[in-house]
N, C-alpha and C. Protein backbone atom coordinates (compact mmCIF):
# COMPACT_ATOMS: atom_id res chain seq x y z
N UNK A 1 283.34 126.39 103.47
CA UNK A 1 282.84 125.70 104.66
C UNK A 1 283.94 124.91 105.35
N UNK A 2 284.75 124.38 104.77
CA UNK A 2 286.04 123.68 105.30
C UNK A 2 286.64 124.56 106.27
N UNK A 3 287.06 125.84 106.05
CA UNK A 3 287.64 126.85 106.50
C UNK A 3 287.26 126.72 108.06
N UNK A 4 285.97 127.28 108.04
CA UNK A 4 284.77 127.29 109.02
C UNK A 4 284.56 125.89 109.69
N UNK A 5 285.05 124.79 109.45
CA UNK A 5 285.10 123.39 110.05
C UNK A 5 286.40 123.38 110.94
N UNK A 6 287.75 123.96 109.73
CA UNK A 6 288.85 123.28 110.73
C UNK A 6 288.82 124.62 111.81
N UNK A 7 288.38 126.09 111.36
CA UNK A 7 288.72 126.65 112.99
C UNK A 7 287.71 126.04 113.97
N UNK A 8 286.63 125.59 113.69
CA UNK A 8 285.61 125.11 115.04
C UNK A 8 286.07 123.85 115.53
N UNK A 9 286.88 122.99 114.91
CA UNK A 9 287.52 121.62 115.47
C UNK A 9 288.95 122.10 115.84
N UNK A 10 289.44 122.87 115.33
CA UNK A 10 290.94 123.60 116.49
C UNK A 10 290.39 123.86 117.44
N UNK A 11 289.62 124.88 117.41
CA UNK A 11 289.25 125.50 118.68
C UNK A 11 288.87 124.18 119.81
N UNK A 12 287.84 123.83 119.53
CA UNK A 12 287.99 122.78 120.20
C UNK A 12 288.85 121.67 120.44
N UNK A 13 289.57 121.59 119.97
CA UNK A 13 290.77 120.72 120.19
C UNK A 13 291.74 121.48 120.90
N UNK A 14 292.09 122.87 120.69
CA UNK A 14 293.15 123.25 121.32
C UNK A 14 291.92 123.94 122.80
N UNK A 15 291.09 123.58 123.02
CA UNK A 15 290.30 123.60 124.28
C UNK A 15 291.04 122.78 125.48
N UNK A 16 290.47 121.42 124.55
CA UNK A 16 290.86 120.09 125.51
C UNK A 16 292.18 120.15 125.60
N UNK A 17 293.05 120.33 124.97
CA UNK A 17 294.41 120.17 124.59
C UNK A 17 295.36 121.09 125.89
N UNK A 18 294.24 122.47 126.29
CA UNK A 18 294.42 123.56 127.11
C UNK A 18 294.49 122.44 128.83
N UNK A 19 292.92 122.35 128.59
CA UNK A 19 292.80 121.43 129.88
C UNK A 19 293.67 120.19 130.68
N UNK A 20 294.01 119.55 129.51
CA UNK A 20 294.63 118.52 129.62
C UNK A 20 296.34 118.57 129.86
N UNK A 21 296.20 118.72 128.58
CA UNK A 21 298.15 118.62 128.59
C UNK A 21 298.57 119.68 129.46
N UNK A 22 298.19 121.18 128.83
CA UNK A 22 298.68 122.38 129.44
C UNK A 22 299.27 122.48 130.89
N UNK A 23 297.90 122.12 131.44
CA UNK A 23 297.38 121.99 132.97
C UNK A 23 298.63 120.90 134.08
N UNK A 24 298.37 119.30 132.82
CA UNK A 24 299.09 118.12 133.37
C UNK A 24 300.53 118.05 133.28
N UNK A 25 301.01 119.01 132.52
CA UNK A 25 302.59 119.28 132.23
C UNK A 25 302.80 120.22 133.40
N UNK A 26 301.79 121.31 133.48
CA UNK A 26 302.27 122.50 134.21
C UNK A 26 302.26 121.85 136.04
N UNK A 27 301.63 120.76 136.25
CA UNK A 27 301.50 120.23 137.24
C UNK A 27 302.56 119.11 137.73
N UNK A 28 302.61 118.52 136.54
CA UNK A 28 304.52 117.82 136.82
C UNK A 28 305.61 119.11 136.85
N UNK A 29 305.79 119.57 136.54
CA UNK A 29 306.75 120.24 136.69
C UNK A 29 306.39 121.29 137.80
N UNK A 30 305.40 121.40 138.51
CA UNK A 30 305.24 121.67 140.33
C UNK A 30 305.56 120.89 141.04
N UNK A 31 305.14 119.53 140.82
CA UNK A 31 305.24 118.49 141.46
C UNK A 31 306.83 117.95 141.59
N UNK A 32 307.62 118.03 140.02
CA UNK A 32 309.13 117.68 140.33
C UNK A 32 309.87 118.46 139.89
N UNK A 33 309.51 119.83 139.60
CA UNK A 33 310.70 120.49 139.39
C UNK A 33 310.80 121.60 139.94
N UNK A 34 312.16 122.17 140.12
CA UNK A 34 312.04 123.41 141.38
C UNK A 34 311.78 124.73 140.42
N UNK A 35 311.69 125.36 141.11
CA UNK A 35 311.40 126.49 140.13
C UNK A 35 309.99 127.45 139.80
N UNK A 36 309.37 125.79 139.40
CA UNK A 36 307.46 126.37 138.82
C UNK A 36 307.20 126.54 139.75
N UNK A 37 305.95 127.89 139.59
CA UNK A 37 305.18 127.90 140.30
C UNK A 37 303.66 128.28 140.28
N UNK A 38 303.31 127.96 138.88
CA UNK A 38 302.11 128.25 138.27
C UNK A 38 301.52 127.13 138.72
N UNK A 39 300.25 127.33 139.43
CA UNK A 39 299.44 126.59 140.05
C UNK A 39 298.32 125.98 139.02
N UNK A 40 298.30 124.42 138.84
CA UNK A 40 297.34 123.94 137.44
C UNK A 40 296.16 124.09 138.16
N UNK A 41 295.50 124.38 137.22
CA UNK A 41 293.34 124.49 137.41
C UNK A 41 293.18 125.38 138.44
N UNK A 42 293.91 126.31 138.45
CA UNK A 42 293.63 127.10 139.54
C UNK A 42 292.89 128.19 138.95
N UNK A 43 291.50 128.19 139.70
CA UNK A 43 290.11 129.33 139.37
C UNK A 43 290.26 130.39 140.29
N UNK A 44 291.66 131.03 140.55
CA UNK A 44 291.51 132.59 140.94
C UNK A 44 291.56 133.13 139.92
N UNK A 45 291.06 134.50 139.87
CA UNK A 45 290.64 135.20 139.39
C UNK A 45 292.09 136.18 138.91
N UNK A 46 292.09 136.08 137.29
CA UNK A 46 293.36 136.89 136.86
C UNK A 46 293.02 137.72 135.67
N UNK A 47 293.32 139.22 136.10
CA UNK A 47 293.11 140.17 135.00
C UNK A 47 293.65 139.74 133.69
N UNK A 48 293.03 140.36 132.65
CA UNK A 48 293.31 140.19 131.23
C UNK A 48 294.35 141.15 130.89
N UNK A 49 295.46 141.15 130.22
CA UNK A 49 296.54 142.00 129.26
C UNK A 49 295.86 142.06 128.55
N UNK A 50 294.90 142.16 127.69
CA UNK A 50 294.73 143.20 127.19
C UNK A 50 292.86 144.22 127.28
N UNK A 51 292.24 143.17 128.50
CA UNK A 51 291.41 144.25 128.89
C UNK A 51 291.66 143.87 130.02
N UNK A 52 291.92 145.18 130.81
CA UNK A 52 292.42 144.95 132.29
C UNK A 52 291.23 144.86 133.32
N UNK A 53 290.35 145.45 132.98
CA UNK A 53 289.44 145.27 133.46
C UNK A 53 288.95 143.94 133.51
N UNK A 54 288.87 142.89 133.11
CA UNK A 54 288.20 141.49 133.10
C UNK A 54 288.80 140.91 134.04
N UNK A 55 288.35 140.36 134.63
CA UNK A 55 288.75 139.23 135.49
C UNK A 55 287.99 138.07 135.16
N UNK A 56 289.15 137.01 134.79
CA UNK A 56 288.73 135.47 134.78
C UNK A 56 289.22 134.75 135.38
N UNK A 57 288.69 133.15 135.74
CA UNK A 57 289.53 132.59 136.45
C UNK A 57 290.93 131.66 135.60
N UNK A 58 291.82 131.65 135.89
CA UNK A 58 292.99 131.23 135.13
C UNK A 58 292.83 130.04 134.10
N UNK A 59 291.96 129.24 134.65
CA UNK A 59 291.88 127.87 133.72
C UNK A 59 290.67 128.52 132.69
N UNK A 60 289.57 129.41 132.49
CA UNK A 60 288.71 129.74 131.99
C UNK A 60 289.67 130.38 130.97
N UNK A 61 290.39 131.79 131.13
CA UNK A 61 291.14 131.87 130.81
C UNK A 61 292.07 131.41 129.70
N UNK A 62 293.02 130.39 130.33
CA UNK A 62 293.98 129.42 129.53
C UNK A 62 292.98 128.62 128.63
N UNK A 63 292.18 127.98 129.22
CA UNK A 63 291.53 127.80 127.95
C UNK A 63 290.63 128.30 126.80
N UNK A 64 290.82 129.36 126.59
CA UNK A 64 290.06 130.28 125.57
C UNK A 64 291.44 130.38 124.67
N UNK A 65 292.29 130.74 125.27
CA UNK A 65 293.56 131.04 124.75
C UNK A 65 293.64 129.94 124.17
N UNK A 66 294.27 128.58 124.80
CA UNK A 66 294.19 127.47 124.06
C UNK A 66 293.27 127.20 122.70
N UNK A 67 292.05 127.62 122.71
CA UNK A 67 291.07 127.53 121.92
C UNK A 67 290.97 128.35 120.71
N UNK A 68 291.84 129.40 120.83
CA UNK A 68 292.19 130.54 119.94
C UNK A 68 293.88 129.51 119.28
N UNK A 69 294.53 129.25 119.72
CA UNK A 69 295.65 128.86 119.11
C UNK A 69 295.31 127.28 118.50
N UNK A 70 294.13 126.62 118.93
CA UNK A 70 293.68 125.55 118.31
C UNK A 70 293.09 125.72 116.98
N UNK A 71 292.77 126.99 116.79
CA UNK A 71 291.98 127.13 115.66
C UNK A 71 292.77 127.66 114.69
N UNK A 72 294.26 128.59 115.23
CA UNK A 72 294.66 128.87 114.14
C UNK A 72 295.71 127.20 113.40
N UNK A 73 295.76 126.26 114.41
CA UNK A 73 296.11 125.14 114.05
C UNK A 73 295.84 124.60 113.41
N UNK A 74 294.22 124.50 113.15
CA UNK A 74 293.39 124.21 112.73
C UNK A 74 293.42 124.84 111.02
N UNK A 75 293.42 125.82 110.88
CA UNK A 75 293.87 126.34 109.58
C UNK A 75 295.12 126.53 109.31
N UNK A 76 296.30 126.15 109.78
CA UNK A 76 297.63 125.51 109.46
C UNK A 76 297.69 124.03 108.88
N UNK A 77 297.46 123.38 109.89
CA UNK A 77 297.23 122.19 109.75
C UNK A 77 296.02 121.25 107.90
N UNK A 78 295.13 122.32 107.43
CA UNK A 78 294.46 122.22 106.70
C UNK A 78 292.85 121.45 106.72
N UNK A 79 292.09 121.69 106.36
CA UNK A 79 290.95 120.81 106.23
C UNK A 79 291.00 118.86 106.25
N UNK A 80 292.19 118.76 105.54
CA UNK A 80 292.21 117.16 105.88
C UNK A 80 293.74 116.32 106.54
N UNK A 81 293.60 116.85 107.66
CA UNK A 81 295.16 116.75 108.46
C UNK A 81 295.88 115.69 108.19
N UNK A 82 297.15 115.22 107.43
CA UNK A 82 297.74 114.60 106.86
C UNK A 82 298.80 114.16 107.71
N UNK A 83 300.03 113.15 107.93
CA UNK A 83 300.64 113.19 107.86
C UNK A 83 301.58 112.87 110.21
N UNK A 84 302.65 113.17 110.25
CA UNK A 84 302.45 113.11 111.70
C UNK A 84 302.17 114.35 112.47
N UNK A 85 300.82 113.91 112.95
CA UNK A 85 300.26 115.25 113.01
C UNK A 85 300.55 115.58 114.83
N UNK A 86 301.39 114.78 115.69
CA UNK A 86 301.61 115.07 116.98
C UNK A 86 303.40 115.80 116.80
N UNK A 87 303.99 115.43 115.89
CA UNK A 87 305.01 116.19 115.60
C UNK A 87 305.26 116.89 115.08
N UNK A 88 303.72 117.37 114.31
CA UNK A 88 303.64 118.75 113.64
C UNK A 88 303.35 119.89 114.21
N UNK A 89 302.47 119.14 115.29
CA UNK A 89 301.53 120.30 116.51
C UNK A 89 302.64 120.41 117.84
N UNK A 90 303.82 119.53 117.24
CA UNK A 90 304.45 119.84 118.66
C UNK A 90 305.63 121.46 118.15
N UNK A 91 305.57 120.91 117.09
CA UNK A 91 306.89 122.13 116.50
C UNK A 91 305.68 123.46 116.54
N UNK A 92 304.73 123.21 115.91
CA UNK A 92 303.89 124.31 115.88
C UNK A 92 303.54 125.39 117.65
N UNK A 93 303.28 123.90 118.47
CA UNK A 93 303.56 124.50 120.00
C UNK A 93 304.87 125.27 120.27
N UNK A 94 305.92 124.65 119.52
CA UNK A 94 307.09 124.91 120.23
C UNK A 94 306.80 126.69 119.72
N UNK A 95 307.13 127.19 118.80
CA UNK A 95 307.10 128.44 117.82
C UNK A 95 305.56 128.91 118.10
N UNK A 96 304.57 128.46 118.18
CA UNK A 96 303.28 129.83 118.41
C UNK A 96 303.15 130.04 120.04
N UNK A 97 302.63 129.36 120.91
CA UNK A 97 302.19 129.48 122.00
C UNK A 97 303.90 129.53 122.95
N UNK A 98 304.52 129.21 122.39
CA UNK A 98 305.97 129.31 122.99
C UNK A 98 306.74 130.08 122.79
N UNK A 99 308.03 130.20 122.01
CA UNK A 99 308.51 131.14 121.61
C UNK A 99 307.83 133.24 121.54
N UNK A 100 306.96 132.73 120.32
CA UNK A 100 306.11 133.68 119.81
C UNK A 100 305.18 134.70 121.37
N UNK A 101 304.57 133.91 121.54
CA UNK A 101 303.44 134.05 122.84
C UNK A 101 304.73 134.04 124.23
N UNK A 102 304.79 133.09 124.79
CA UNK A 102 305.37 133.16 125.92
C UNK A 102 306.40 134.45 125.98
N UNK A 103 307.42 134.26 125.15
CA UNK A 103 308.40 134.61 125.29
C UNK A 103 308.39 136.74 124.34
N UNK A 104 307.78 136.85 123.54
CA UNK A 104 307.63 138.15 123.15
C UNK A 104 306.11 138.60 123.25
N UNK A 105 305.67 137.87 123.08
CA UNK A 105 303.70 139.02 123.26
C UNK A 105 303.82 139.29 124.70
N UNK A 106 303.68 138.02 125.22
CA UNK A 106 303.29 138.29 126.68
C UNK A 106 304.10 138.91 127.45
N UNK A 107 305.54 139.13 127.65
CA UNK A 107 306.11 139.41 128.20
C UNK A 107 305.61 141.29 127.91
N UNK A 108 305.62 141.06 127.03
CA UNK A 108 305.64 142.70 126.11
C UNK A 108 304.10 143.36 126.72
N UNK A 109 303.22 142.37 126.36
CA UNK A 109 302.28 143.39 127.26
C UNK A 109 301.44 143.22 128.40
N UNK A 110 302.86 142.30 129.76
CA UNK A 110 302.84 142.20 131.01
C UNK A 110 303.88 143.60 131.13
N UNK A 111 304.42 144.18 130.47
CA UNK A 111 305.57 144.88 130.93
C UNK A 111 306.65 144.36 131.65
N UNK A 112 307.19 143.38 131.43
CA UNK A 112 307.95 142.92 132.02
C UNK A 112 308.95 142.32 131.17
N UNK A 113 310.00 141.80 131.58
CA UNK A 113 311.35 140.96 130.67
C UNK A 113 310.82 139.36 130.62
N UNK A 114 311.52 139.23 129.50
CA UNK A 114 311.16 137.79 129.24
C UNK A 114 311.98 137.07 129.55
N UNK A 115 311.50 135.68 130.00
CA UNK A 115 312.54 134.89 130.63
C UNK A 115 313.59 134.36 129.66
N UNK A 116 313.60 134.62 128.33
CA UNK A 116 314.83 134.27 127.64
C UNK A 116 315.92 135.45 127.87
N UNK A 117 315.54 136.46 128.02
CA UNK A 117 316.73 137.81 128.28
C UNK A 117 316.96 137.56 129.33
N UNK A 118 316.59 137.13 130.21
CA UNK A 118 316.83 136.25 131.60
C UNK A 118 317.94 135.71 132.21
N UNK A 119 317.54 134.65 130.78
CA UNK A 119 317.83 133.71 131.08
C UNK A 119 317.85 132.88 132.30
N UNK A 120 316.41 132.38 131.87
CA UNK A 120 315.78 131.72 133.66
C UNK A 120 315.72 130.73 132.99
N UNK A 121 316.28 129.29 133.48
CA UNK A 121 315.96 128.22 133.03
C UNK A 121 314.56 127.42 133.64
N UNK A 122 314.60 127.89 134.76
CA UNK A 122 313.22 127.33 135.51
C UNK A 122 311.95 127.88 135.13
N UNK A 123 312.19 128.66 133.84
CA UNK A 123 311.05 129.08 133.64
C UNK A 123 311.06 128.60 131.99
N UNK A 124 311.92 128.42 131.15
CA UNK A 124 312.57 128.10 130.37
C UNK A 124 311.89 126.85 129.33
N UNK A 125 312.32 126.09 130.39
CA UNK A 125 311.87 124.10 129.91
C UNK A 125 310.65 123.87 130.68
N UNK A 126 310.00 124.62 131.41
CA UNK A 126 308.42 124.52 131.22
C UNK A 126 307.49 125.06 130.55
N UNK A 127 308.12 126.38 130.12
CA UNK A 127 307.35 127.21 129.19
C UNK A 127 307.42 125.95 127.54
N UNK A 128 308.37 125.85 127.40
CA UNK A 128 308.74 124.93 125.90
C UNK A 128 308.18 124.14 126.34
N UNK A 129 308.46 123.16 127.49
CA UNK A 129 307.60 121.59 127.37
C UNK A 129 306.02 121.79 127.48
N UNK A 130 305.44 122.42 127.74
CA UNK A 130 304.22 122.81 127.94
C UNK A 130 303.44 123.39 126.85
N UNK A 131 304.50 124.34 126.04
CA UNK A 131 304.28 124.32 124.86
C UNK A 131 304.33 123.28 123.55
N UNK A 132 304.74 122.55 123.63
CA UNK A 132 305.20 121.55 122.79
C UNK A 132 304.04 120.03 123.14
N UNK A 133 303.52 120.30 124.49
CA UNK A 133 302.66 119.15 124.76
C UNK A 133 301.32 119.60 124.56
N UNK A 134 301.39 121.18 124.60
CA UNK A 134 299.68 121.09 123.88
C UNK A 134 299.56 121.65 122.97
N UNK A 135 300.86 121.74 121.95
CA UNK A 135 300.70 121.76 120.36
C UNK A 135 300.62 120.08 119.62
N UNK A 136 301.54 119.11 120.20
CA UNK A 136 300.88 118.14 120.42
C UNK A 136 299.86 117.31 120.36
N UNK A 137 299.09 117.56 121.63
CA UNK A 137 297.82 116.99 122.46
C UNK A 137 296.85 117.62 120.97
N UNK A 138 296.62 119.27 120.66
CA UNK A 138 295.93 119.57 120.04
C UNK A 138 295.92 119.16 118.51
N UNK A 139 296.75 119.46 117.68
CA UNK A 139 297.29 118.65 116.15
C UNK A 139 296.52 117.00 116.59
N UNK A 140 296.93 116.74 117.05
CA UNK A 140 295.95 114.99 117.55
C UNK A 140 294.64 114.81 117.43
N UNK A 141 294.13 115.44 118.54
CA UNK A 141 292.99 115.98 118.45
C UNK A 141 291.96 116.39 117.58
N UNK A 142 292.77 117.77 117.10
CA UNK A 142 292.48 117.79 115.77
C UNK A 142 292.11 117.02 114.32
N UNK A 143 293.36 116.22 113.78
CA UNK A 143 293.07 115.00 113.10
C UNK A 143 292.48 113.58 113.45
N UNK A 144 291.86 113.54 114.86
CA UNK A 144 291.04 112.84 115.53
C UNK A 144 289.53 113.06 115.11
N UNK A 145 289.55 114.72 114.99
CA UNK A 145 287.76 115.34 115.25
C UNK A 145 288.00 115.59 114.32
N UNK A 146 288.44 115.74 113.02
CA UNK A 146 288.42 116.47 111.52
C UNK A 146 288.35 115.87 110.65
N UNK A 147 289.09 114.31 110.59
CA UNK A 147 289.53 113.72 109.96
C UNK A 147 288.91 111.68 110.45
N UNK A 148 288.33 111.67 111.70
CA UNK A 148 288.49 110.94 112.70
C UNK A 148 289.35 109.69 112.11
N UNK A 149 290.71 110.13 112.14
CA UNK A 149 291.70 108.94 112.17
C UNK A 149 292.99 109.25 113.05
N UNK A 150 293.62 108.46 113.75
CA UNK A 150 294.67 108.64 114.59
C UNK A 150 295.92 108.40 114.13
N UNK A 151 297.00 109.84 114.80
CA UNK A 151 298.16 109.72 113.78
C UNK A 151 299.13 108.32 114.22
């Protein structure tokens, strides 16, 4: 049953974690840095990689995704989250939803090059900071709703 606790409190944690940080990072760095241009909370409508057929709207979207990487946090992290758990979820951001995700899944089945073979920096230090703030936000969260104590 633990098992079954920490993915339903990832998930939900890396929900909010989607909404929040994801969104509020991806929006500073529109706001001050040149380069981005991923529009935060934006509800147009964007096909799925891997059913093309779906259309969702981007924040619906991002946050499912978020909610899927909250949960496997969630069973990383363990049933009774220990320890500093915003600098655990940030390394964990940096390497799953970053590295891992940004930089080889997605690129791989957008068909397209990844911005590290790129080497695009403007795409670079928002993909990582964004990653890193809602691995973060979520690990928090997490040992907030699992554990309810703050790291």
């Amino acid at each position: 049953m633990n098992a079954l606790r920490s993915l339903l409190m990832g998930f939900v944690a890396g929900m909010i974690a989607a909404v929040i940080a994801q969104e509020g990072i991806s929006w500073l760095f529109v706001k001050y840095w040149t380069g981005w241009n991923a529009m935060p909370w934006s509800t147009d409508p964007v096909p799925s990689l891997l059913v093309p057929s779906l259309e969702l709207p981007w924040i619906v979207g991002n946050t499912l995704t978020g909610g899927l990487w909250g949960a496997l946090f969630g069973l990383i992290l363990g049933w009774k989250p220990e320890g500093m758990m915003t600098i655990r979820g940030a390394i964990l951001g940096l390497f799953g939803p970053g590295l891992i995700s940004a930089f080889i899944v997605m690129p791989y089945l957008a068909h397209r090059q990844s911005p590290l073979l790129e080497g695009n920096v403007s795409e670079i230090v928002p993909i990582l900071c964004i990653a890193a703030g809602f691995g973060a936000m979520a690990a928090w969260l997490y040992g907030l709703f699992s554990w309810g104590r703050l790291p």
